[in-house]
PDB file of N, CA and C in Angstrom:
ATOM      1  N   UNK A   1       3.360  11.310 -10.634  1.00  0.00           N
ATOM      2  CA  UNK A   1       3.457  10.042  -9.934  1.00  0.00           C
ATOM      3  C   UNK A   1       2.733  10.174  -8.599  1.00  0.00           C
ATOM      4  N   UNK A   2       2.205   8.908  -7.839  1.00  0.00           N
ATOM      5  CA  UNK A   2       1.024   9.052  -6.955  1.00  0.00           C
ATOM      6  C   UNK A   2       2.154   9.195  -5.584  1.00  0.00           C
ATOM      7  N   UNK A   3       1.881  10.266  -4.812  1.00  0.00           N
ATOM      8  CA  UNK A   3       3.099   9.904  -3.355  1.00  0.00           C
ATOM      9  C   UNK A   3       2.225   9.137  -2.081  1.00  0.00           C
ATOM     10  N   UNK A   4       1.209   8.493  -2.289  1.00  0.00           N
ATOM     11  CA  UNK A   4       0.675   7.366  -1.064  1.00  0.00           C
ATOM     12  C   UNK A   4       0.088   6.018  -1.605  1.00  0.00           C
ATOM     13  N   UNK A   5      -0.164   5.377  -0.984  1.00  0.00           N
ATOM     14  CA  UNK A   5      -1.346   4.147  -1.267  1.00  0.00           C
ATOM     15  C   UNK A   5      -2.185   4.091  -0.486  1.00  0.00           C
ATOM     16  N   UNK A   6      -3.007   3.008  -0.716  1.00  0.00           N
ATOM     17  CA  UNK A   6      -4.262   3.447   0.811  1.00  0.00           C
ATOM     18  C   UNK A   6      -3.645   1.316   1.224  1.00  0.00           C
ATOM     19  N   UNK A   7      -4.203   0.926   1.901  1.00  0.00           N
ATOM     20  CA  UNK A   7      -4.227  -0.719   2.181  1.00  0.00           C
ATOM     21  C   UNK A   7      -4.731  -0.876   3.382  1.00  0.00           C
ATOM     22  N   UNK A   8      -5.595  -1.763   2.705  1.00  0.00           N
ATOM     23  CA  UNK A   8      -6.605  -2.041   4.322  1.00  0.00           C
ATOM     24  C   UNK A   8      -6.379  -3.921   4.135  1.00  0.00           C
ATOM     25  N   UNK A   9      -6.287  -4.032   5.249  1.00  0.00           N
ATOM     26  CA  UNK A   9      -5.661  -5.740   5.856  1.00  0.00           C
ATOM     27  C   UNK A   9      -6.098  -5.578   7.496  1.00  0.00           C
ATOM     28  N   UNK A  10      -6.514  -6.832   7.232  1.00  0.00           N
ATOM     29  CA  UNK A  10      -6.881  -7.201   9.045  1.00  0.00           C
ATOM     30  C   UNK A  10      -5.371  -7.478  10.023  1.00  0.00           C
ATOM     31  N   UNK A  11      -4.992  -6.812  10.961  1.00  0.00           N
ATOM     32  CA  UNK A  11      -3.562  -6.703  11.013  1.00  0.00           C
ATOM     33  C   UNK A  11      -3.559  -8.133  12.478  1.00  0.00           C
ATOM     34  N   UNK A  12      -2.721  -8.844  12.180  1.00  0.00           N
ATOM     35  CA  UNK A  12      -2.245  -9.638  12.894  1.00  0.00           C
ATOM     36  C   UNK A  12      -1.809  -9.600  15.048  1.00  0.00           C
ATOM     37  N   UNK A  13      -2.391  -9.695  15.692  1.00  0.00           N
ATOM     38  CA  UNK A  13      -1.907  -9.571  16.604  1.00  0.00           C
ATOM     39  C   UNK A  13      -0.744  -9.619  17.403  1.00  0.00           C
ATOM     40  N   UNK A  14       0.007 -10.691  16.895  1.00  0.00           N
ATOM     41  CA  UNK A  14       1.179 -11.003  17.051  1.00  0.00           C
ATOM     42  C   UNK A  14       2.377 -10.094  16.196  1.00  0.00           C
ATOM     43  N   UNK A  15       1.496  -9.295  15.488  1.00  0.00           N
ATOM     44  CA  UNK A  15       2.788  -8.112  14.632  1.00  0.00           C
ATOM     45  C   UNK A  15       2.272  -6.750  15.118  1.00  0.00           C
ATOM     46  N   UNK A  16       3.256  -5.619  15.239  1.00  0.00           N
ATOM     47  CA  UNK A  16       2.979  -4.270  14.786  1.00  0.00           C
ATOM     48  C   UNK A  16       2.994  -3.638  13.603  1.00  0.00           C
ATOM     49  N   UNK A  17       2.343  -2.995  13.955  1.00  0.00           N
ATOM     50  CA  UNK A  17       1.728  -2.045  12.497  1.00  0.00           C
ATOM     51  C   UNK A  17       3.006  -2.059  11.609  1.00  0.00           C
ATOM     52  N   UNK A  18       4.344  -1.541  12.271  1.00  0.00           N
ATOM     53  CA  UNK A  18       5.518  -0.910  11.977  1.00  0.00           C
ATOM     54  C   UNK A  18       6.073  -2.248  11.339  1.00  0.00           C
ATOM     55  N   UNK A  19       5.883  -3.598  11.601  1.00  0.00           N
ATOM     56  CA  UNK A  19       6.638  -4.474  11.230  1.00  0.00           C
ATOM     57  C   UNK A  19       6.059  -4.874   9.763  1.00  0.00           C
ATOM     58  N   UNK A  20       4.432  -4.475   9.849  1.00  0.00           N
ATOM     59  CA  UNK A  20       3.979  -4.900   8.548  1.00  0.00           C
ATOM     60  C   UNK A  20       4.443  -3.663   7.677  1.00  0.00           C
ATOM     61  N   UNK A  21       4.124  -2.448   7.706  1.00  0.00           N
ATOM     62  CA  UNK A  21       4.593  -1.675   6.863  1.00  0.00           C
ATOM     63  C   UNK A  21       5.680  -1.613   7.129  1.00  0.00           C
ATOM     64  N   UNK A  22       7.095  -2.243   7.178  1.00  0.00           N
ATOM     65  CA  UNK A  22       8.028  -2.378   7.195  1.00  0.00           C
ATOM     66  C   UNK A  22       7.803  -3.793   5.517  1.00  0.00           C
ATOM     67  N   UNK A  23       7.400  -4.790   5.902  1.00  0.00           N
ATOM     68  CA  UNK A  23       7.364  -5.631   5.493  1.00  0.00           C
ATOM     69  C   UNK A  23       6.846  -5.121   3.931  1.00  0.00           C
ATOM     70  N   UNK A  24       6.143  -4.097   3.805  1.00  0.00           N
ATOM     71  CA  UNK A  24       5.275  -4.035   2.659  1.00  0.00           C
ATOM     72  C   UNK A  24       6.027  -2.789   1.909  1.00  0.00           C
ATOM     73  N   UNK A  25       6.959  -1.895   2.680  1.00  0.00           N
ATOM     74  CA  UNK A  25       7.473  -0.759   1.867  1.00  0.00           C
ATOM     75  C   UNK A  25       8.849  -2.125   1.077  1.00  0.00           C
ATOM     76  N   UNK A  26       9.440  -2.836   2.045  1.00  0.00           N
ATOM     77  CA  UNK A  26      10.880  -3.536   1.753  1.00  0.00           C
ATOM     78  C   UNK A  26      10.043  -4.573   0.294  1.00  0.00           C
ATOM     79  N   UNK A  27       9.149  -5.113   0.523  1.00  0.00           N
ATOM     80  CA  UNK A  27       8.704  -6.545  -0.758  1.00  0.00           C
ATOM     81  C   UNK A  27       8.385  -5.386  -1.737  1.00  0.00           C
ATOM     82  N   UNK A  28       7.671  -4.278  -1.659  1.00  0.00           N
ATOM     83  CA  UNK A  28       7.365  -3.766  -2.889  1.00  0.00           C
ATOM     84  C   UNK A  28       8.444  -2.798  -3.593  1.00  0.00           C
ATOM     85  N   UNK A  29       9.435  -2.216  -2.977  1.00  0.00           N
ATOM     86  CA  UNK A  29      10.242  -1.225  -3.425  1.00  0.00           C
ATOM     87  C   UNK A  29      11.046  -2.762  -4.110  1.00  0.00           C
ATOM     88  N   UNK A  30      11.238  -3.742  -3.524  1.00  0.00           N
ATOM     89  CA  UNK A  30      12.335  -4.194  -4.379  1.00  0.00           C
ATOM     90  C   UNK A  30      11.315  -5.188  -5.336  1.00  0.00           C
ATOM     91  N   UNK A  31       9.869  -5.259  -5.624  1.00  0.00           N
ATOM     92  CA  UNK A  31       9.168  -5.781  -6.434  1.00  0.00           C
ATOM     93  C   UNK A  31       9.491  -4.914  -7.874  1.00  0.00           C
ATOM     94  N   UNK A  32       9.359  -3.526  -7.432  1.00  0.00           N
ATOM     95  CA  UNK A  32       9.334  -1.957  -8.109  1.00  0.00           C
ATOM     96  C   UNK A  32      10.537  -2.152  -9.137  1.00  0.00           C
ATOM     97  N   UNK A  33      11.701  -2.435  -8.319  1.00  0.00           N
ATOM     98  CA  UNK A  33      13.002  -1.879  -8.863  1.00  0.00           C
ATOM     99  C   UNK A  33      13.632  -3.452 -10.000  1.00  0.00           C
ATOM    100  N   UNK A  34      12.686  -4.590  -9.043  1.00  0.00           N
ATOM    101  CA  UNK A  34      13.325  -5.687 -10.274  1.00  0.00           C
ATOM    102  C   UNK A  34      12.687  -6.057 -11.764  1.00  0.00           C
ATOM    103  N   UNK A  35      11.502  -5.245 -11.484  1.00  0.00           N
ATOM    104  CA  UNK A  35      10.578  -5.380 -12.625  1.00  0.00           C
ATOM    105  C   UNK A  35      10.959  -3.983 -13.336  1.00  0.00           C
ATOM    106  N   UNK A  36      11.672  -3.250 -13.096  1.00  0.00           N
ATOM    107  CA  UNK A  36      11.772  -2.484 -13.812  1.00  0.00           C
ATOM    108  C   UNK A  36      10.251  -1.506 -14.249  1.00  0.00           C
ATOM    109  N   UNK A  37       9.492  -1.223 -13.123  1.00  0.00           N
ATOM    110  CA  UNK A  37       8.246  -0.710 -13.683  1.00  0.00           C
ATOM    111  C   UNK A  37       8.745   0.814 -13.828  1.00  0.00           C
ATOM    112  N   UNK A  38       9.267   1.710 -13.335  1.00  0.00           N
ATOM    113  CA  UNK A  38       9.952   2.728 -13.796  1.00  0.00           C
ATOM    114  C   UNK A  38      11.405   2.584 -13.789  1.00  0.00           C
ATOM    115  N   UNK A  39      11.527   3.892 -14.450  1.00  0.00           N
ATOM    116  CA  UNK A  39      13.192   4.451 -15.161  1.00  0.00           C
ATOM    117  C   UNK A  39      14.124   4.385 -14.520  1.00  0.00           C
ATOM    118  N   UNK A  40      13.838   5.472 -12.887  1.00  0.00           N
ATOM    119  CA  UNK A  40      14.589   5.514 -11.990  1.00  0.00           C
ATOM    120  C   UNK A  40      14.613   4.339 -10.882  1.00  0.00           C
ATOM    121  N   UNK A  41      15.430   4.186  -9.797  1.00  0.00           N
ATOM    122  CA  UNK A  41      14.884   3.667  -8.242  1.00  0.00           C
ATOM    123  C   UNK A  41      13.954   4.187  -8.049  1.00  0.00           C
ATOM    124  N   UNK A  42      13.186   3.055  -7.245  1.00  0.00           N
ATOM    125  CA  UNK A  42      12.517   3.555  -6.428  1.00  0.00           C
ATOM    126  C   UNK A  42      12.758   3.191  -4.690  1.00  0.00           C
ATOM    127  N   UNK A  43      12.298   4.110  -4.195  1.00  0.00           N
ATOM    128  CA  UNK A  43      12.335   4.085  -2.961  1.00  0.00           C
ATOM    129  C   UNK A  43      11.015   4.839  -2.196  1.00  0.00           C
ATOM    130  N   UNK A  44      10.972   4.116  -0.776  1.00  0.00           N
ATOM    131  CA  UNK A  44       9.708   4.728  -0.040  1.00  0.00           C
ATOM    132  C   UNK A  44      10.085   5.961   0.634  1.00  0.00           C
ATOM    133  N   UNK A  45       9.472   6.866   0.671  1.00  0.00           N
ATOM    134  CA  UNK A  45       9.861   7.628   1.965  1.00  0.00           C
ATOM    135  C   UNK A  45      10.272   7.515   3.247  1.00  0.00           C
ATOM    136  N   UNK A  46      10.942   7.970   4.348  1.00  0.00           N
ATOM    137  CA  UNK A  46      10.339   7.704   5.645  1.00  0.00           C
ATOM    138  C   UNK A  46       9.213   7.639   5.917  1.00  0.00           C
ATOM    139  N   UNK A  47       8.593   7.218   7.074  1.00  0.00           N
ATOM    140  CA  UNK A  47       7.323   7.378   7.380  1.00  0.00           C
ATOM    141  C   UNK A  47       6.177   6.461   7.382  1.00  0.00           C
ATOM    142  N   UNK A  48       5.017   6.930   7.710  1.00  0.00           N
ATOM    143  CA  UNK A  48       3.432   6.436   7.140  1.00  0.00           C
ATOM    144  C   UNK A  48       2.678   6.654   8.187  1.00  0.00           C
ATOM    145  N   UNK A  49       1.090   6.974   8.100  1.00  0.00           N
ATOM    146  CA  UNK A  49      -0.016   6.989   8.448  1.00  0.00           C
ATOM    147  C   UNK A  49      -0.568   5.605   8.551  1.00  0.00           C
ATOM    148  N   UNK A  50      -0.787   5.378   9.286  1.00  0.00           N
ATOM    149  CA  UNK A  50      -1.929   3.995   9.907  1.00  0.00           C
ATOM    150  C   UNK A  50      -3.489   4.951  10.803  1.00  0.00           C
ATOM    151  N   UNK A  51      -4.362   4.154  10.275  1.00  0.00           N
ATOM    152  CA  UNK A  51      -5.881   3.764  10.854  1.00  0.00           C
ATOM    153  C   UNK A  51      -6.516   3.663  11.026  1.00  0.00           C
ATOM    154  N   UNK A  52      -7.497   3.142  12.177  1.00  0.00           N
ATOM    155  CA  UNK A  52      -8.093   1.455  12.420  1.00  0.00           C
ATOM    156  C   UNK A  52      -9.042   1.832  12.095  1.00  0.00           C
ATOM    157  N   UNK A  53      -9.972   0.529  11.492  1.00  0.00           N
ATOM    158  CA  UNK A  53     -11.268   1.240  11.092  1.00  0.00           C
ATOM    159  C   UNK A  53     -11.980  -0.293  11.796  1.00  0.00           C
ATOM    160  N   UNK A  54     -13.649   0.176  11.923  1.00  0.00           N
ATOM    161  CA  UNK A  54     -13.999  -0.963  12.988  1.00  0.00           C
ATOM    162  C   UNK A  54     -14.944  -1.779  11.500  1.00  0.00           C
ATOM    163  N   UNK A  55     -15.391  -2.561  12.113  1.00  0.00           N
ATOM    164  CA  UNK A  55     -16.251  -3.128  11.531  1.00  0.00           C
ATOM    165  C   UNK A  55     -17.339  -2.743  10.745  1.00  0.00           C
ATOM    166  N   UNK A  56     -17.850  -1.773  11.694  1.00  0.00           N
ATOM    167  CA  UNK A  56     -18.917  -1.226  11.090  1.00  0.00           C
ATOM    168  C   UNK A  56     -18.712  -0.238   9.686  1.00  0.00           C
ATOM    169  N   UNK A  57     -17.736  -0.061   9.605  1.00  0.00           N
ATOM    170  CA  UNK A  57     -17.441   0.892   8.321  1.00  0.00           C
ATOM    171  C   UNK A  57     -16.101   0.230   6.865  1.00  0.00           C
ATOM    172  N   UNK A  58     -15.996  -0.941   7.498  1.00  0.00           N
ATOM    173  CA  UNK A  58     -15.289  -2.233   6.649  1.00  0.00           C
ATOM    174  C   UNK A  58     -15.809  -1.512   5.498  1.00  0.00           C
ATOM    175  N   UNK A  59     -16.618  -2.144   5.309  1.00  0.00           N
ATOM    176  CA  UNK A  59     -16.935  -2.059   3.361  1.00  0.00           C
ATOM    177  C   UNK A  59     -17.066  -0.383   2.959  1.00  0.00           C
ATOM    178  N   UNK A  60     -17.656   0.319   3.707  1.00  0.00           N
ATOM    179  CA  UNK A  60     -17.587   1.700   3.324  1.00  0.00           C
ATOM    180  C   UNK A  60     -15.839   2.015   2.864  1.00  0.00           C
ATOM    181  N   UNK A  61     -14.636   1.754   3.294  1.00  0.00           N
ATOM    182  CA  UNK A  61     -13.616   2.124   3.474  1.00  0.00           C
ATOM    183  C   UNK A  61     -12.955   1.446   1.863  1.00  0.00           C
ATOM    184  N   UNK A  62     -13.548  -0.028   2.052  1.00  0.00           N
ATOM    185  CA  UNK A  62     -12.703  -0.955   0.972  1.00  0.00           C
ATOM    186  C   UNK A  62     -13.188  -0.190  -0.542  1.00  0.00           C
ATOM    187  N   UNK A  63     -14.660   0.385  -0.596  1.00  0.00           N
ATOM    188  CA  UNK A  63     -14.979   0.828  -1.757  1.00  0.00           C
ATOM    189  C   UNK A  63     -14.882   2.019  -1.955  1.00  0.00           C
ATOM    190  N   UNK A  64     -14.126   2.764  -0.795  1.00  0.00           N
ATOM    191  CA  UNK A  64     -13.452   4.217  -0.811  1.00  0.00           C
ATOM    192  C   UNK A  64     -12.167   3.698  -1.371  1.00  0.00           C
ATOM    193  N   UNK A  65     -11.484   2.991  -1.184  1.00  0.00           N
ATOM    194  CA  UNK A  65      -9.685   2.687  -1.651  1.00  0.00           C
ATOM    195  C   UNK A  65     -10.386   2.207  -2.913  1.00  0.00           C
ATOM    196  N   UNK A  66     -11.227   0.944  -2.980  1.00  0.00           N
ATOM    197  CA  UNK A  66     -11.422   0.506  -4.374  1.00  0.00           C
ATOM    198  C   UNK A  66     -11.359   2.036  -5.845  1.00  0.00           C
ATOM    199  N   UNK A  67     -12.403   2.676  -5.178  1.00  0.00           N
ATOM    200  CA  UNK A  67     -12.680   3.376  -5.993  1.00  0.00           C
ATOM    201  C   UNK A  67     -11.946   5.057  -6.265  1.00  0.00           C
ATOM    202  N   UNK A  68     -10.494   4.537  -5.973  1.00  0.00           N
ATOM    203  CA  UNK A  68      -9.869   5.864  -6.123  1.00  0.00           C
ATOM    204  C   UNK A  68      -9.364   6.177  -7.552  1.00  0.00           C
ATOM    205  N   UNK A  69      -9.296   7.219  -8.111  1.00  0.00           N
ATOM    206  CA  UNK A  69      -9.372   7.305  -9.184  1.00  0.00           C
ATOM    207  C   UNK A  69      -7.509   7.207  -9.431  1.00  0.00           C
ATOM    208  N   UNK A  70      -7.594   6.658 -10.743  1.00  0.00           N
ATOM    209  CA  UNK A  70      -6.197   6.627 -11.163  1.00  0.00           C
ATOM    210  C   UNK A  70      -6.049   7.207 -12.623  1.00  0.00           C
ATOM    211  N   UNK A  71      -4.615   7.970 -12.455  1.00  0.00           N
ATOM    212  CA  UNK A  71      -4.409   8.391 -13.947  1.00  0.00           C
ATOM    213  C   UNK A  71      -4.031   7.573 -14.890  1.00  0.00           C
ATOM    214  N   UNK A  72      -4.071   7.780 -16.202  1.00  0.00           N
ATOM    215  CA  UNK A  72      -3.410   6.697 -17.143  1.00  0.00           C
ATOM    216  C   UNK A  72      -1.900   6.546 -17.072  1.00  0.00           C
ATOM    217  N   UNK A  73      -1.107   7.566 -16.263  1.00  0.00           N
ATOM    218  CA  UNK A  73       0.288   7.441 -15.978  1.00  0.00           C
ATOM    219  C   UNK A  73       0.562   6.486 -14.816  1.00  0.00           C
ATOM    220  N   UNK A  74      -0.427   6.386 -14.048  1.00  0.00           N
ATOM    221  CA  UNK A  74      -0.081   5.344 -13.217  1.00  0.00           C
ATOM    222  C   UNK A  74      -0.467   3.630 -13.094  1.00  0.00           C
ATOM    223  N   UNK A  75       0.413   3.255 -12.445  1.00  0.00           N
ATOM    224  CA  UNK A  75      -0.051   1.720 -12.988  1.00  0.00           C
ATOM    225  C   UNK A  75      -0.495   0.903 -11.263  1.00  0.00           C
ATOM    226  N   UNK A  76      -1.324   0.207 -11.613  1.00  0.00           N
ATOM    227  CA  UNK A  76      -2.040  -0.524 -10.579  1.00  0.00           C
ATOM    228  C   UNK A  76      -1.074  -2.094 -10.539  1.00  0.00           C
ATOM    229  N   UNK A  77      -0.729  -2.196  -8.954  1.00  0.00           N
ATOM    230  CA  UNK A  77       0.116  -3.736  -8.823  1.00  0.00           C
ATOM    231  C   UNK A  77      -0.697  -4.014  -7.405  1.00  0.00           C
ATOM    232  N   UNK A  78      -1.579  -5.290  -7.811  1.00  0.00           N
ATOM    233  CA  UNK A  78      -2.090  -6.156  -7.036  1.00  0.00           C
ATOM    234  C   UNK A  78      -1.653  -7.405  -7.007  1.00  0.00           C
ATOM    235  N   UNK A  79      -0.717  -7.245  -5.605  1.00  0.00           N
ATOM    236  CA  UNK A  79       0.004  -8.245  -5.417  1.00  0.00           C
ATOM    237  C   UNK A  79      -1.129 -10.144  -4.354  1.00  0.00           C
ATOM    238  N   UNK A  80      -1.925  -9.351  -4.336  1.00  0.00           N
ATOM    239  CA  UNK A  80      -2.772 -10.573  -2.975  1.00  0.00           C
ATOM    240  C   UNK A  80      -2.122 -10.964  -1.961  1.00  0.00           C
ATOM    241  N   UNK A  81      -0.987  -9.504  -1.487  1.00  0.00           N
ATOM    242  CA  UNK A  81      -0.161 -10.250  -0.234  1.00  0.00           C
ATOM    243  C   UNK A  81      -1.768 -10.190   1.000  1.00  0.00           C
TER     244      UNK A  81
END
């Protein structure tokens, strides 16, 4: 099973980092657990890594996350938050 994600979003001024990944571990762990996509709970770790990337390297970054390789055990959820 994969232990990170990558997510790149233009982050809001009026929020901290901490409130969005707050926002995004709480909607997806309980997206996780009502869909039943695995056996057990799930839950996030403590924690996370944040950062910033400028402009100039935007698309270099999006087709670094785009293009991460995934196993056939894992499953891809694109939510369009």
């Amino acid at each position: 099973m994969p232990d990170h994600i990558h997510c790149l979003f233009l982050l809001n001024p009026q929020k901290s980092i901490s409130e969005v990944i707050k926002q995004i571990k709480g909607s997806s762990s309980h997206y996780v657990n009502q869909t039943n996509l695995i056996s057990q709970k799930f839950a996030w770790q403590t924690g996370y890594a944040a950062y910033s990337v400028s402009e100039s390297v935007l698309e270099k970054t999006f087709s670094y996350i785009q293009n991460q390789k995934i196993t056939p055990s894992e499953k891809v959820i694109s939510t369009g938050i």
